[in-house]
C-alpha atoms as a PDB file:
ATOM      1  CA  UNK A   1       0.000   0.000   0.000  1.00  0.00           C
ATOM      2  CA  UNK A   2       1.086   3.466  -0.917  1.00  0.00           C
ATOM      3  CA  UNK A   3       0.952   6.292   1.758  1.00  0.00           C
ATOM      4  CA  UNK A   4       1.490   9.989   1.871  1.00  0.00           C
ATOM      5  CA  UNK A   5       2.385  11.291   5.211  1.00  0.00           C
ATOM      6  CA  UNK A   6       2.558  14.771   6.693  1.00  0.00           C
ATOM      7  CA  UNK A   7       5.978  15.881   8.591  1.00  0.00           C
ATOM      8  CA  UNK A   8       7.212  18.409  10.434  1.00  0.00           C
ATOM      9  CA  UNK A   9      10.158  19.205  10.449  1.00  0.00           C
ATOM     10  CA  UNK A  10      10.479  21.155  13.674  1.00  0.00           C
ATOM     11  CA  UNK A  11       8.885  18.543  15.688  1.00  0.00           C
ATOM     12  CA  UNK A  12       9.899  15.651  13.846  1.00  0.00           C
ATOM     13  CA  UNK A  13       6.759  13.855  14.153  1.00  0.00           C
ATOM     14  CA  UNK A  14       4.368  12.396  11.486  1.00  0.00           C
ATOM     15  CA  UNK A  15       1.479  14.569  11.977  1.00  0.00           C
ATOM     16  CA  UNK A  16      -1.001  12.248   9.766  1.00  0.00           C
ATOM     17  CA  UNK A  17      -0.769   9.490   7.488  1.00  0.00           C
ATOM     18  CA  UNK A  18      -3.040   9.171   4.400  1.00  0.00           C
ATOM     19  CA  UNK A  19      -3.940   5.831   1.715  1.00  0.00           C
ATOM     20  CA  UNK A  20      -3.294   7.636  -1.623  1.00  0.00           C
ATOM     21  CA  UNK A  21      -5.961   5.120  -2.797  1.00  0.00           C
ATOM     22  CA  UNK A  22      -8.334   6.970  -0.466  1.00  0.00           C
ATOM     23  CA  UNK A  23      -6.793  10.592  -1.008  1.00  0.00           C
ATOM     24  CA  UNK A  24      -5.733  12.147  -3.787  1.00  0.00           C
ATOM     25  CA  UNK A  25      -3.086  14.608  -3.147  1.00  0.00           C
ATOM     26  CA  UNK A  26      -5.192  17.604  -3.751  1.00  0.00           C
ATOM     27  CA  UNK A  27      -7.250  16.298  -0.931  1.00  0.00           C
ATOM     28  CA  UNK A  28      -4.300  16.009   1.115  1.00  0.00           C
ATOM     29  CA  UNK A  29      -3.013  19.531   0.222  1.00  0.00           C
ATOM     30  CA  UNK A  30      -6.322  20.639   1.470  1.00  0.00           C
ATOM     31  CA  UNK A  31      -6.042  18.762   4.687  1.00  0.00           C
ATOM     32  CA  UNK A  32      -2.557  19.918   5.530  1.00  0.00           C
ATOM     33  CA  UNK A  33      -3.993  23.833   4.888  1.00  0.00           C
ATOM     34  CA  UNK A  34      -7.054  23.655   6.892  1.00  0.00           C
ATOM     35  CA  UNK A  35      -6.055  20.862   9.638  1.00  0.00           C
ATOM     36  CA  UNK A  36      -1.909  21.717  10.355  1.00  0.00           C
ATOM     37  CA  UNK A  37      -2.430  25.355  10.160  1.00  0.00           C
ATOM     38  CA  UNK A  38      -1.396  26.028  13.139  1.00  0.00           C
ATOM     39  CA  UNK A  39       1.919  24.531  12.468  1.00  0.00           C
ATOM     40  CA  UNK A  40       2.331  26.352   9.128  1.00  0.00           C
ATOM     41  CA  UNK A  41       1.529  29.626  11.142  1.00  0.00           C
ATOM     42  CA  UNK A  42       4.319  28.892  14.104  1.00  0.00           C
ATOM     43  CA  UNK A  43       6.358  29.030  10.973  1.00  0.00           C
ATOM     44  CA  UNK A  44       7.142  25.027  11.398  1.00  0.00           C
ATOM     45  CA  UNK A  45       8.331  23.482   8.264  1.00  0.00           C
ATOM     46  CA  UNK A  46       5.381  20.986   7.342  1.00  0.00           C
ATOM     47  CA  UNK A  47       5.970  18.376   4.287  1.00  0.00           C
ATOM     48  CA  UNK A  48       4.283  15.876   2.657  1.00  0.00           C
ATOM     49  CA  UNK A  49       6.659  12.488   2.058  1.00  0.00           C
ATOM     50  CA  UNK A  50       5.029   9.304   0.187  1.00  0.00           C
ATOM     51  CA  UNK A  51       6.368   5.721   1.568  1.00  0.00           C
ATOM     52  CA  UNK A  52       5.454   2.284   0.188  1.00  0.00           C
ATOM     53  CA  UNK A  53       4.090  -0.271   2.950  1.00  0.00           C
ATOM     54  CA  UNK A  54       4.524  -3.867   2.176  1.00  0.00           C
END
């Protein structure tokens, strides 16, 4: 399975971890600006990283 998962930097935590078969990465984009706002606002460096499960 194929994830997308949203980091910061700062923290160095995985914040959220999404099924791109669920969530396209518009969706996610969306996500990250409405739901880790507050990160993006402390100025914390927030990315999105895809990883392969087996």
């Amino acid at each position: 399975m194929e994830f997308s998962e949203v980091y910061c930097f700062n923290c160095k935590k995985i914040l959220g971890r999404y099924n791109t078969k669920f969530y396209s990465e518009d969706r996610i984009n969306e996500l990250v600006n409405t739901t880790y706002s507050t990160h993006i606002r402390n100025g914390h460096q927030v990315n999105i990283r895809k990883f392969e499960k087996n």
